[in-house]
N, C-alpha and C. Protein backbone atom coordinates (compact mmCIF):
# COMPACT_ATOMS: atom_id res chain seq x y z
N UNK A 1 0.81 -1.19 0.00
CA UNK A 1 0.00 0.00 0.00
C UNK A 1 0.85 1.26 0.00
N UNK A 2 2.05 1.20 0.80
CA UNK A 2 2.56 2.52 0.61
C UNK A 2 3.67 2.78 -0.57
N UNK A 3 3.39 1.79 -1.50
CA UNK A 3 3.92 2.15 -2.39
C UNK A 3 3.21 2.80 -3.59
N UNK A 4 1.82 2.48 -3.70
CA UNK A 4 0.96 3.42 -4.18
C UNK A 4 1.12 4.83 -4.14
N UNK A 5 1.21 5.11 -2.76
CA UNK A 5 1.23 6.42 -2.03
C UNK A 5 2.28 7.39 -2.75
N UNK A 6 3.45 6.26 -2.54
CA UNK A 6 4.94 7.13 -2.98
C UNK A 6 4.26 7.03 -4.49
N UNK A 7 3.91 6.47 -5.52
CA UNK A 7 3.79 6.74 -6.82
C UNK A 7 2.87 7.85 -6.88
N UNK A 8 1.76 8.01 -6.24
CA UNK A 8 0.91 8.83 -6.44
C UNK A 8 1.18 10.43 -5.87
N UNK A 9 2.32 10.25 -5.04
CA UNK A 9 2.93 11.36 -4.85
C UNK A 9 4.20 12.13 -5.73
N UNK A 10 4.41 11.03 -6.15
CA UNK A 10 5.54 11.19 -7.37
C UNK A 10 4.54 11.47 -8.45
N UNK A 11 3.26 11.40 -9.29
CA UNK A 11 3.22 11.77 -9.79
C UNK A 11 2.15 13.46 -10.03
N UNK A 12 2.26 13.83 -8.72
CA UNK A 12 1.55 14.97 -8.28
C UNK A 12 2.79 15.70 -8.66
N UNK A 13 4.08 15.46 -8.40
CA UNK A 13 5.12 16.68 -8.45
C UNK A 13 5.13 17.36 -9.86
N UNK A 14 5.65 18.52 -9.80
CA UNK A 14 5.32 19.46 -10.94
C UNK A 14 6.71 18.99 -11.42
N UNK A 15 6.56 18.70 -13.10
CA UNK A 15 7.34 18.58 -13.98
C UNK A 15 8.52 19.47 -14.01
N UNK A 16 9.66 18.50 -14.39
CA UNK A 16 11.30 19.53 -14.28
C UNK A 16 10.97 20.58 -15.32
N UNK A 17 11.72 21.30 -15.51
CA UNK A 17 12.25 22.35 -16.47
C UNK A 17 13.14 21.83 -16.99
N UNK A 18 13.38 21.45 -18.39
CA UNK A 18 14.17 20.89 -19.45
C UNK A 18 15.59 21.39 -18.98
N UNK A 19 16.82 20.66 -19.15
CA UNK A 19 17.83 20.31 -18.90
C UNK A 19 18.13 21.13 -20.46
N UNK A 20 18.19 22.34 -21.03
CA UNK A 20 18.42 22.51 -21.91
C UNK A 20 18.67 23.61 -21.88
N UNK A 21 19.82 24.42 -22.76
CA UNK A 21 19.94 26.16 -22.57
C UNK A 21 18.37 26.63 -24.09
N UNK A 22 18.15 27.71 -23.59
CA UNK A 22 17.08 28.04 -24.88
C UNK A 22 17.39 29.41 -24.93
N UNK A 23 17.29 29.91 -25.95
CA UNK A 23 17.92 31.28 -26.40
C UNK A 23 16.64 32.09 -26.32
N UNK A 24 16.80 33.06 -26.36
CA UNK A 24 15.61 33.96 -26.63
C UNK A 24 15.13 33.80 -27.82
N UNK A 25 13.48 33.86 -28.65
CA UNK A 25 13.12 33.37 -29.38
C UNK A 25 13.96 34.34 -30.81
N UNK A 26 14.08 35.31 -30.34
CA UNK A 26 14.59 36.38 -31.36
C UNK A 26 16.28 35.82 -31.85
N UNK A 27 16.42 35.54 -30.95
CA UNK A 27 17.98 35.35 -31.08
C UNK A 27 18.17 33.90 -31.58
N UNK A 28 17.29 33.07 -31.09
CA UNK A 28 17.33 32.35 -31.79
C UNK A 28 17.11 31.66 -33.64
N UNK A 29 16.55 32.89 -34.11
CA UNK A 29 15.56 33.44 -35.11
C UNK A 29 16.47 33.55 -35.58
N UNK A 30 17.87 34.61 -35.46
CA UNK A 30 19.07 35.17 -36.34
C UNK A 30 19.91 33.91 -37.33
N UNK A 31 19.64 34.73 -38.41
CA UNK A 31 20.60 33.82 -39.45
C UNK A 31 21.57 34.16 -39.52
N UNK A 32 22.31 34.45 -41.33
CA UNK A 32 23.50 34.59 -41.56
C UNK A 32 23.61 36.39 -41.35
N UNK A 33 24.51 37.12 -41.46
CA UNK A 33 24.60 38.35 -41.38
C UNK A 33 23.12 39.19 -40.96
N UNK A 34 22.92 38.37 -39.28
CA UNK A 34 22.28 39.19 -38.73
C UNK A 34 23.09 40.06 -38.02
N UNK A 35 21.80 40.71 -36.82
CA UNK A 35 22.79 41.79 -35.98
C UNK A 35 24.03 40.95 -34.83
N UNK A 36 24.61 42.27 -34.89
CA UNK A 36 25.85 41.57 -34.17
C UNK A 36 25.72 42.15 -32.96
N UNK A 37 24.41 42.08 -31.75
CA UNK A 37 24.07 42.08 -30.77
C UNK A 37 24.39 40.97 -29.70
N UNK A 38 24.72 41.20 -28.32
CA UNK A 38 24.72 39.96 -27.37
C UNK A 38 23.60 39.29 -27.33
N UNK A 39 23.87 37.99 -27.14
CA UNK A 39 22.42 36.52 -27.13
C UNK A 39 21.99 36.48 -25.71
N UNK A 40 20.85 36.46 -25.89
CA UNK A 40 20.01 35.93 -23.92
C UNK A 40 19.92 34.38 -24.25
N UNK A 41 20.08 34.09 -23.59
CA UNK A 41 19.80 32.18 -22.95
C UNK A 41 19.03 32.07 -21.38
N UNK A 42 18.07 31.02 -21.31
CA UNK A 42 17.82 31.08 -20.41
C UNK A 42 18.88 29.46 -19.71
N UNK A 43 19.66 29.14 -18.70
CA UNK A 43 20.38 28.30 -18.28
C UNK A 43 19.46 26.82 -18.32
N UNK A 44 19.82 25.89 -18.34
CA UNK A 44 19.14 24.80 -18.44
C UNK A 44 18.74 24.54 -16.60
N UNK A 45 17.29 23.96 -16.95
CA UNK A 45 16.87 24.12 -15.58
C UNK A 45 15.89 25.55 -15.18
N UNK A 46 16.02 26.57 -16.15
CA UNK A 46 15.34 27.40 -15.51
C UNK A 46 14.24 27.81 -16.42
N UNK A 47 12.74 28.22 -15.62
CA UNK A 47 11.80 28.87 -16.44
C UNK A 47 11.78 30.02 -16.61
N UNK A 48 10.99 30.23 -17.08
CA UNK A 48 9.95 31.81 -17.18
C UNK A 48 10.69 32.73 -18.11
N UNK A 49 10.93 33.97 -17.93
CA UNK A 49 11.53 34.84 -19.21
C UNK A 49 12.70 35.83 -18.28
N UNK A 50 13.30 35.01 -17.56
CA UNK A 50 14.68 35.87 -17.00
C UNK A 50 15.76 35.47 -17.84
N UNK A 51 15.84 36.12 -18.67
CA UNK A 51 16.80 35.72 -19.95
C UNK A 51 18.06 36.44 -19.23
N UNK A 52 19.06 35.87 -19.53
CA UNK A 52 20.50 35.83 -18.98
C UNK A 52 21.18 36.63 -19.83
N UNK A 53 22.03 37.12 -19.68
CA UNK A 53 22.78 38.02 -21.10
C UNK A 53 23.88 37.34 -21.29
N UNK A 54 24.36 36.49 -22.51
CA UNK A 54 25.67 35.69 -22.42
C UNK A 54 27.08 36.63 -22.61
N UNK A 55 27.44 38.28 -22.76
CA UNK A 55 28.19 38.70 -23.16
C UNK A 55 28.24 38.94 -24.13
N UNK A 56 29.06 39.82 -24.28
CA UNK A 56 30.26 39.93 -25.95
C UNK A 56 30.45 38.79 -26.48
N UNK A 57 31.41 37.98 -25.76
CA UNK A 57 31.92 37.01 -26.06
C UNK A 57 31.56 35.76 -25.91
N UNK A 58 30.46 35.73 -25.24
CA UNK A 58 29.92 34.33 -24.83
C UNK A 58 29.96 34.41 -23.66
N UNK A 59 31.07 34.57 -22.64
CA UNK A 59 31.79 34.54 -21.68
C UNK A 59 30.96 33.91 -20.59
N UNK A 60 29.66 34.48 -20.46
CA UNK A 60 28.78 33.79 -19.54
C UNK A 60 28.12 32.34 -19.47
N UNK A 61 28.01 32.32 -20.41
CA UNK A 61 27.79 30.57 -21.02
C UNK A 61 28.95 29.51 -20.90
N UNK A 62 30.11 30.20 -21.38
CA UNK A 62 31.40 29.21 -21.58
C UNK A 62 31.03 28.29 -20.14
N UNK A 63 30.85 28.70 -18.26
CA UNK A 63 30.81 27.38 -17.77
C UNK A 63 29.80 26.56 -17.61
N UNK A 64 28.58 26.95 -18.58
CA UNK A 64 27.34 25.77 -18.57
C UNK A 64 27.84 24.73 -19.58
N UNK A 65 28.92 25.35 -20.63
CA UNK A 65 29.59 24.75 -21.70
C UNK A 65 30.64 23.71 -21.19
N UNK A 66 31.21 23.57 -20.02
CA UNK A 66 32.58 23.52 -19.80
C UNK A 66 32.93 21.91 -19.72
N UNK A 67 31.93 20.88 -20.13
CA UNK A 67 31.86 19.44 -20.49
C UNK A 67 31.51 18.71 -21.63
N UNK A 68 31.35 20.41 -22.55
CA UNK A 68 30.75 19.31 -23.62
C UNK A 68 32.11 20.13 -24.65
N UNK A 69 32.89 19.58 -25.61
CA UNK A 69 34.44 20.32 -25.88
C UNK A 69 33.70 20.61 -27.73
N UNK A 70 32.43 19.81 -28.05
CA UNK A 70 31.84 20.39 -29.51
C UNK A 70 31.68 22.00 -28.90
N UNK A 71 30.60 22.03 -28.17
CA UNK A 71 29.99 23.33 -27.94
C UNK A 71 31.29 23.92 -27.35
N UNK A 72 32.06 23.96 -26.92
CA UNK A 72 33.35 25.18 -26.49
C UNK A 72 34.21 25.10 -27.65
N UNK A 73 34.03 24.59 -28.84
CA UNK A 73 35.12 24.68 -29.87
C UNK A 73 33.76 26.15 -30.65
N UNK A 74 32.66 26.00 -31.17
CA UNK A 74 31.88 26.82 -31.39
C UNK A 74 31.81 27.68 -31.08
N UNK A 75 31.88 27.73 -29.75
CA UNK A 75 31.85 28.95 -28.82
C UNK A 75 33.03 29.66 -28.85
N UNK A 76 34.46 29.26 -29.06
CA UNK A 76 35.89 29.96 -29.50
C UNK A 76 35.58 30.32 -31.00
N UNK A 77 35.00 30.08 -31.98
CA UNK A 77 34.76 30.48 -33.19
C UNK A 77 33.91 31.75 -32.85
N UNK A 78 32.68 31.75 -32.44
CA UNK A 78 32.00 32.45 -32.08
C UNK A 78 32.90 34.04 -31.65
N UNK A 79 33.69 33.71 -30.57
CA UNK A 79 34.65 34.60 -29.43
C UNK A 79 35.89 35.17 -31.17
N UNK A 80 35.84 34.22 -31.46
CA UNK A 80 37.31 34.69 -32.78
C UNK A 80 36.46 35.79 -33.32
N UNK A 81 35.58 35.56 -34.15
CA UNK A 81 34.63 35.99 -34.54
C UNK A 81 34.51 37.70 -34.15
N UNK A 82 34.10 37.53 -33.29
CA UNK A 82 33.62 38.61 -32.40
C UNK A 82 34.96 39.89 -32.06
N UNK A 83 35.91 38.97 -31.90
CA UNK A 83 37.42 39.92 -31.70
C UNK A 83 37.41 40.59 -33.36
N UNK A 84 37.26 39.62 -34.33
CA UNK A 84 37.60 40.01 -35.32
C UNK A 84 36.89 41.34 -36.01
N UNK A 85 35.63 41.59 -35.30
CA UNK A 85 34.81 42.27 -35.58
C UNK A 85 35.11 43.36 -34.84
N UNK A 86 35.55 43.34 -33.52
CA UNK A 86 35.99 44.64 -32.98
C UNK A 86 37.54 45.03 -33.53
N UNK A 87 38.15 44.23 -33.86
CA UNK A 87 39.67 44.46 -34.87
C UNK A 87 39.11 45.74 -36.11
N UNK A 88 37.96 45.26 -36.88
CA UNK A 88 37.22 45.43 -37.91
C UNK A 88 37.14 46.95 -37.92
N UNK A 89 36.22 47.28 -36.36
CA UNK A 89 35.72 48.30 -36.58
C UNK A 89 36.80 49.64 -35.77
N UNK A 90 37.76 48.76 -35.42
CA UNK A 90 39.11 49.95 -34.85
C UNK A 90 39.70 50.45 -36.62
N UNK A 91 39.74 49.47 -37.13
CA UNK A 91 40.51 49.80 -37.99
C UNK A 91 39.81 50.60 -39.08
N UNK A 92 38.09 50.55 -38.62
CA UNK A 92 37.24 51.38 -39.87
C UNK A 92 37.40 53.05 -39.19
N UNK A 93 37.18 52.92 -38.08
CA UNK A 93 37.08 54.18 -37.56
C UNK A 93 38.69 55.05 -37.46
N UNK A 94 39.73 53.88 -37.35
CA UNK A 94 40.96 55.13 -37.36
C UNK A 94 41.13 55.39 -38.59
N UNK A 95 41.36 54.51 -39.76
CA UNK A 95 40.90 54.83 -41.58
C UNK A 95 39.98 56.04 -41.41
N UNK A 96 39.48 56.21 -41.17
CA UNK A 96 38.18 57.25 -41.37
C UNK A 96 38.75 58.36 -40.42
N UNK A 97 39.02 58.23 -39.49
CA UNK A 97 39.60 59.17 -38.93
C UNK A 97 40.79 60.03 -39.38
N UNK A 98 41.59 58.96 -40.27
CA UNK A 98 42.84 59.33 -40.40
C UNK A 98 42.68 60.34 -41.97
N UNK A 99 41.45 59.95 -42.56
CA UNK A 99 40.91 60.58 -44.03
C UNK A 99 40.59 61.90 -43.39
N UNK A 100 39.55 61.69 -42.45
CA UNK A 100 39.09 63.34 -41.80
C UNK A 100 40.45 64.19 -41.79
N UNK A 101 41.25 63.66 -41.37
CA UNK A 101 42.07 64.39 -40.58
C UNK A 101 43.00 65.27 -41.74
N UNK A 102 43.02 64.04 -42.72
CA UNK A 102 43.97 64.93 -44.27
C UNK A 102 43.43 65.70 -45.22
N UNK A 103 41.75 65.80 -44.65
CA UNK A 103 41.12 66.33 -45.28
C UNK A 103 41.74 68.13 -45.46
N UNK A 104 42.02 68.60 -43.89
CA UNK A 104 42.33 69.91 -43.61
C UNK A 104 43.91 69.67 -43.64
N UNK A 105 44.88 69.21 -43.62
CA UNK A 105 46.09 68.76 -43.24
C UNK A 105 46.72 69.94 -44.11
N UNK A 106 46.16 70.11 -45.27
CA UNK A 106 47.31 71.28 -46.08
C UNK A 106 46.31 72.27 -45.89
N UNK A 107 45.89 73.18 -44.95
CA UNK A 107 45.24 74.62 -44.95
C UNK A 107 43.99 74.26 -45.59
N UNK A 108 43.88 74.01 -47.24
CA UNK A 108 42.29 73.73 -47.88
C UNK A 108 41.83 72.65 -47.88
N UNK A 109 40.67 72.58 -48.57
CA UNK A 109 40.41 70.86 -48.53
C UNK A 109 41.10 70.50 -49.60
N UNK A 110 41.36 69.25 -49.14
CA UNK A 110 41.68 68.27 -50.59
C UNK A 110 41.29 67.05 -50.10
N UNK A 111 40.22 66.29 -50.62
CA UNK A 111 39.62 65.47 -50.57
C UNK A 111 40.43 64.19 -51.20
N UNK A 112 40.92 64.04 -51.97
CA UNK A 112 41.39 63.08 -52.62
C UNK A 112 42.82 62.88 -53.46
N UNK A 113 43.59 64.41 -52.94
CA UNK A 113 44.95 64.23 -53.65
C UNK A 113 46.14 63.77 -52.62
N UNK A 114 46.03 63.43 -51.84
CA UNK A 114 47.84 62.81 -51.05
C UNK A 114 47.56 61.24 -51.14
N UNK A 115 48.35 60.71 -51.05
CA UNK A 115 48.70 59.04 -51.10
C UNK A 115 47.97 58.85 -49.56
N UNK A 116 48.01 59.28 -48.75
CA UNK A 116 48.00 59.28 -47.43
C UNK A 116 46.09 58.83 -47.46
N UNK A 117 45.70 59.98 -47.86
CA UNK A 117 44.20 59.96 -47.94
C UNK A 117 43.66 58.78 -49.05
N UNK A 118 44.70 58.20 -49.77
CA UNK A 118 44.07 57.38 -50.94
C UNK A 118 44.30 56.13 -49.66
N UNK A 119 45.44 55.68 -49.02
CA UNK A 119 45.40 54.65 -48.20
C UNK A 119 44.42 54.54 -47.81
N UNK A 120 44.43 55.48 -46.74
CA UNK A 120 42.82 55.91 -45.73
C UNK A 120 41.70 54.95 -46.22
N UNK A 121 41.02 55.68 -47.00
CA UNK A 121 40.37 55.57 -47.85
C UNK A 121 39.93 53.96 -48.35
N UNK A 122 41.11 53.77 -49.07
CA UNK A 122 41.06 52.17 -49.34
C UNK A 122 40.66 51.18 -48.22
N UNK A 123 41.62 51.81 -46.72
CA UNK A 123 41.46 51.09 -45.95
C UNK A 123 39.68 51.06 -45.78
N UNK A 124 39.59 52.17 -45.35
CA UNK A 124 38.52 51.99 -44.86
C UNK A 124 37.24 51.26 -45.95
N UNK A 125 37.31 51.05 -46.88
CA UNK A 125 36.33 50.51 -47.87
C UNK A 125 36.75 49.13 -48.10
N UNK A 126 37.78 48.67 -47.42
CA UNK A 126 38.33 47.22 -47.57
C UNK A 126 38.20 46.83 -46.07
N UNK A 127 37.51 47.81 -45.05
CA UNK A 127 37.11 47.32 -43.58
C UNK A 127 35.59 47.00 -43.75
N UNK A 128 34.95 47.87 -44.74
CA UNK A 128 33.61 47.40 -45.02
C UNK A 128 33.18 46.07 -45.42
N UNK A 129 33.91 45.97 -46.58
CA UNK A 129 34.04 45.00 -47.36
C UNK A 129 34.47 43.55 -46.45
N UNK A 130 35.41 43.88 -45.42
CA UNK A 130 35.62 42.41 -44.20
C UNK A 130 34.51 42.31 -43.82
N UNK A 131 34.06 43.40 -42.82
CA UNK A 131 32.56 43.00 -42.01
C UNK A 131 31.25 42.50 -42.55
N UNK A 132 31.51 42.37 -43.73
CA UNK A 132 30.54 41.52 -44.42
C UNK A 132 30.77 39.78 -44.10
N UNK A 133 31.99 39.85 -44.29
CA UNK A 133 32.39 38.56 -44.19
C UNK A 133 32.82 37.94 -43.21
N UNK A 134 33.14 38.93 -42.12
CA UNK A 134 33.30 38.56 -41.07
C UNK A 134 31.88 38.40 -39.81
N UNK A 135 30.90 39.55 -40.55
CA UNK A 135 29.68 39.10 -39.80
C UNK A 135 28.34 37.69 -40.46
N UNK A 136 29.40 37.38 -41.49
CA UNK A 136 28.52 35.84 -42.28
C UNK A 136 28.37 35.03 -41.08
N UNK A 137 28.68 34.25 -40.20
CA UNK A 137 28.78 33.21 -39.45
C UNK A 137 28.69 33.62 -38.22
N UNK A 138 29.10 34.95 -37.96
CA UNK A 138 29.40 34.70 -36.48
C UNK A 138 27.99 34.56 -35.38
N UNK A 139 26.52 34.92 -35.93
CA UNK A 139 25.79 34.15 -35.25
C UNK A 139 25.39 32.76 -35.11
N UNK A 140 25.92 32.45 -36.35
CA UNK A 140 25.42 30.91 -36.18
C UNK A 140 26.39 30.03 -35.25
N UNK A 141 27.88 30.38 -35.30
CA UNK A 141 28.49 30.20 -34.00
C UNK A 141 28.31 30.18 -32.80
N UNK A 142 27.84 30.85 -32.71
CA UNK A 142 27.03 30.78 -31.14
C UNK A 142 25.71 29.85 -30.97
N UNK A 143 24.99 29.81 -32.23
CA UNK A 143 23.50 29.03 -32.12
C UNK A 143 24.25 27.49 -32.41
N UNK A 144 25.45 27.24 -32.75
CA UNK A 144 25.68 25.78 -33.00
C UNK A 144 26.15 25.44 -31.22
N UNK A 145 27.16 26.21 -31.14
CA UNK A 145 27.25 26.10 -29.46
C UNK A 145 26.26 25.26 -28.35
N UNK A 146 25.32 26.43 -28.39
CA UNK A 146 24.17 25.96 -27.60
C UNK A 146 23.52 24.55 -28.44
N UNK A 147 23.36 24.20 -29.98
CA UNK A 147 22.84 23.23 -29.99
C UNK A 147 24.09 22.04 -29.38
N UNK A 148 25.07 22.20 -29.55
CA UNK A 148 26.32 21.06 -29.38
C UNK A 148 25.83 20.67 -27.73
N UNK A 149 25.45 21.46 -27.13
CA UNK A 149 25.22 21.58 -25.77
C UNK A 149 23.65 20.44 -25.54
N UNK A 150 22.83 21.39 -25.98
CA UNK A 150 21.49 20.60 -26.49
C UNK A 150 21.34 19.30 -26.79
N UNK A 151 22.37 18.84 -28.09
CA UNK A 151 22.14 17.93 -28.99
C UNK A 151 21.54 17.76 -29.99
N UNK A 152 21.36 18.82 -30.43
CA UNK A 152 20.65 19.11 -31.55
C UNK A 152 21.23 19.43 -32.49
N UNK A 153 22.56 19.49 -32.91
CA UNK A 153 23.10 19.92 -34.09
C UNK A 153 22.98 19.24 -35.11
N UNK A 154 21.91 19.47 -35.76
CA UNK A 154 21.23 18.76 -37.20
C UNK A 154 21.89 19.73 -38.69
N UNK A 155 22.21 19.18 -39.25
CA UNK A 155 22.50 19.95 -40.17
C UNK A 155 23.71 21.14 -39.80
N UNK A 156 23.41 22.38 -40.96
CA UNK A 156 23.92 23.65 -40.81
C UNK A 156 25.82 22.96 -41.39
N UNK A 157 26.73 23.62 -40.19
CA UNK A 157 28.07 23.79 -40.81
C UNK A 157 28.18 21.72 -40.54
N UNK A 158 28.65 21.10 -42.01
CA UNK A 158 29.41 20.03 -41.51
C UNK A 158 28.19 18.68 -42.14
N UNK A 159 27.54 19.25 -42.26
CA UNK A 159 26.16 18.69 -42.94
C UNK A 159 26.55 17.22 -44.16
N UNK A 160 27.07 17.57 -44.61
CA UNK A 160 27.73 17.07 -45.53
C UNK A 160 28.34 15.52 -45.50
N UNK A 161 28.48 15.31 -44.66
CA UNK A 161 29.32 13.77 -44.10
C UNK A 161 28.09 13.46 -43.77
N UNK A 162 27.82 13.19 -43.00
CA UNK A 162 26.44 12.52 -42.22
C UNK A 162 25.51 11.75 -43.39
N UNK A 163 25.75 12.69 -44.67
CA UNK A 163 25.19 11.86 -45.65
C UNK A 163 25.94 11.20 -46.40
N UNK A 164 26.89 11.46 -46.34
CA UNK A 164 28.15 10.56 -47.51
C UNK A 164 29.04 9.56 -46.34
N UNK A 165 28.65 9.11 -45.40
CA UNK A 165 29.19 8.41 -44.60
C UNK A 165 29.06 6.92 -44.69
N UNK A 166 29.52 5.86 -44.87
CA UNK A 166 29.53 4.82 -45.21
C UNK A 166 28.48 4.00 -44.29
N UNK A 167 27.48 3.10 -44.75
CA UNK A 167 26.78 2.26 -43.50
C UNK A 167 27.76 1.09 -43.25
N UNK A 168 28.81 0.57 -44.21
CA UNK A 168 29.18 -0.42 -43.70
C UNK A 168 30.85 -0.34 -44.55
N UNK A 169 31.66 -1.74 -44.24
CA UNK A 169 32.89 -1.68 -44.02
C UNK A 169 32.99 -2.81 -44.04
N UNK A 170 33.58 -3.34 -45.26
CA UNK A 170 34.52 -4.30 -45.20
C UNK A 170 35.61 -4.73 -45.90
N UNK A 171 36.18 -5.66 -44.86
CA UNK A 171 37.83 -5.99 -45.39
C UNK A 171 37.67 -7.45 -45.73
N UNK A 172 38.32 -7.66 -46.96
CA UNK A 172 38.40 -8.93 -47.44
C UNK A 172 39.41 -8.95 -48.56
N UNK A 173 39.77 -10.12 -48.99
CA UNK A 173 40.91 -11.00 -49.83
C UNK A 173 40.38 -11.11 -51.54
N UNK A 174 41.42 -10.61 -52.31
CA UNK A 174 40.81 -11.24 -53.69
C UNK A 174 41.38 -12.40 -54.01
N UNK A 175 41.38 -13.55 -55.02
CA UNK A 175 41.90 -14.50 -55.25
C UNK A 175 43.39 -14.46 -55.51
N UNK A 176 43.59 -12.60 -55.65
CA UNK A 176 45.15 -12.72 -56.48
C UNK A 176 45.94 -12.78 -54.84
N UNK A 177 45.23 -12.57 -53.91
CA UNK A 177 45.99 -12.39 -52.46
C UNK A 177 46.10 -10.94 -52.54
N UNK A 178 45.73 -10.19 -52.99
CA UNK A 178 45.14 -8.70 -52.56
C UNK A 178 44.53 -8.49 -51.64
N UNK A 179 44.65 -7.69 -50.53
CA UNK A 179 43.63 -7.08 -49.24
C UNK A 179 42.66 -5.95 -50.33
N UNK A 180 42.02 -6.04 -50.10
CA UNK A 180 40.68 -5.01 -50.34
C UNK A 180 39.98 -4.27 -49.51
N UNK A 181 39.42 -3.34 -49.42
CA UNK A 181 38.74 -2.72 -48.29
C UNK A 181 37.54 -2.26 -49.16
N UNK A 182 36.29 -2.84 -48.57
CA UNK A 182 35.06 -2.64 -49.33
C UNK A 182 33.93 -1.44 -48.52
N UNK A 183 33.38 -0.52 -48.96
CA UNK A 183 32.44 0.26 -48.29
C UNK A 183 31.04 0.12 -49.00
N UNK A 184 30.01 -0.10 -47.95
CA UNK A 184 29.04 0.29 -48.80
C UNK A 184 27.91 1.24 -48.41
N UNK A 185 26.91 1.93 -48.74
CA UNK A 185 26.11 2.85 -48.62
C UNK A 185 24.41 2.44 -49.13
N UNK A 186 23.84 2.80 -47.93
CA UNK A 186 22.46 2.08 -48.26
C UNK A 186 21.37 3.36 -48.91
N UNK A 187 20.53 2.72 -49.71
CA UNK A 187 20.05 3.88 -50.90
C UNK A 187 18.88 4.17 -49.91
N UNK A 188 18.57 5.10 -49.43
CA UNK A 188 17.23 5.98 -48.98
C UNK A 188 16.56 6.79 -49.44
């Protein structure tokens, strides 16, 4: 009889909160060259909408991360990423700064005659031209993270093997006394 009891009390208890980090729905939403804003997560284990702020860099997440080494390799892409982007924009703003500055440098304007201002210049339109490419991925870096964490990393970067991966393997002999190594792949 009192084991009834204990079941029927066990199943009065209010259900866990998923063992899972979940991003804010927005953030989770971001594709390729979205904004390059910090991500909310809520920690695995917790409800309701106290969304966590993971940083710049992740930084806050890295120790919910700190057992699983997929999701902390993501999460250093993510962090590269992110440096690279503040590298990006030092180097757009002193370019630009450094154009302002030669603008007046000889008494009048001259907009476009010293070597100095053509550098500038270049630079700065070849800093544009990075942050394009440097803001391609760097959210999804972070959203692979949290899935590596999850287990959910379906698809996206790496996709590619999972389907060209062999179902089977084998080693065997030809008559000439050749080793062979046979693979095969099942049609779906």
């Amino acid at each position: 009889m009192a084991s009834f009891s204990g079941v029927s009390a066990f199943a009065q208890q209010a259900p866990e909160a998923p063992a899972t980090i979940r991003l804010l729905p927005e953030d989770a939403q971001r594709g390729l060259n979205g904004h390059q804003q910090n991500f909310y997560y809520l920690p695995p284990g917790v409800e309701g909408e106290n969304y966590v702020n993971a940083g710049f860099f992740g930084q806050k997440l890295r120790p919910l991360l700190a057992g699983n080494q997929e999701a902390l390799d993501q999460l250093d892409l993510y962090k590269r990423q992110k440096t690279q982007f503040l590298i990006d924009r030092i180097v757009a703003v002193g370019s630009f700064g450094l154009y302002g500055q030669q603008i007046f440098a000889h008494g009048d304007r001259q907009y476009f005659d010293g070597a100095t201002q053509q550098v500038a210049a270049g630079v700065f339109v070849a800093s544009l031209v990075a942050t394009l490419f440097i803001n391609r991925n760097t959210n999804s870096y972070f959203q692979r993270a949290v899935g590596a964490y999850n287990g959910t990393n379906h698809g996206g970067h790496g996709a590619v093997w999972p389907r060209l991966r062999p179902d089977g393997l084998e080693v065997g002999q030809l008559r000439s006394g050749q080793p062979t190594l046979g693979l095969h792949w099942a049609v779906r």
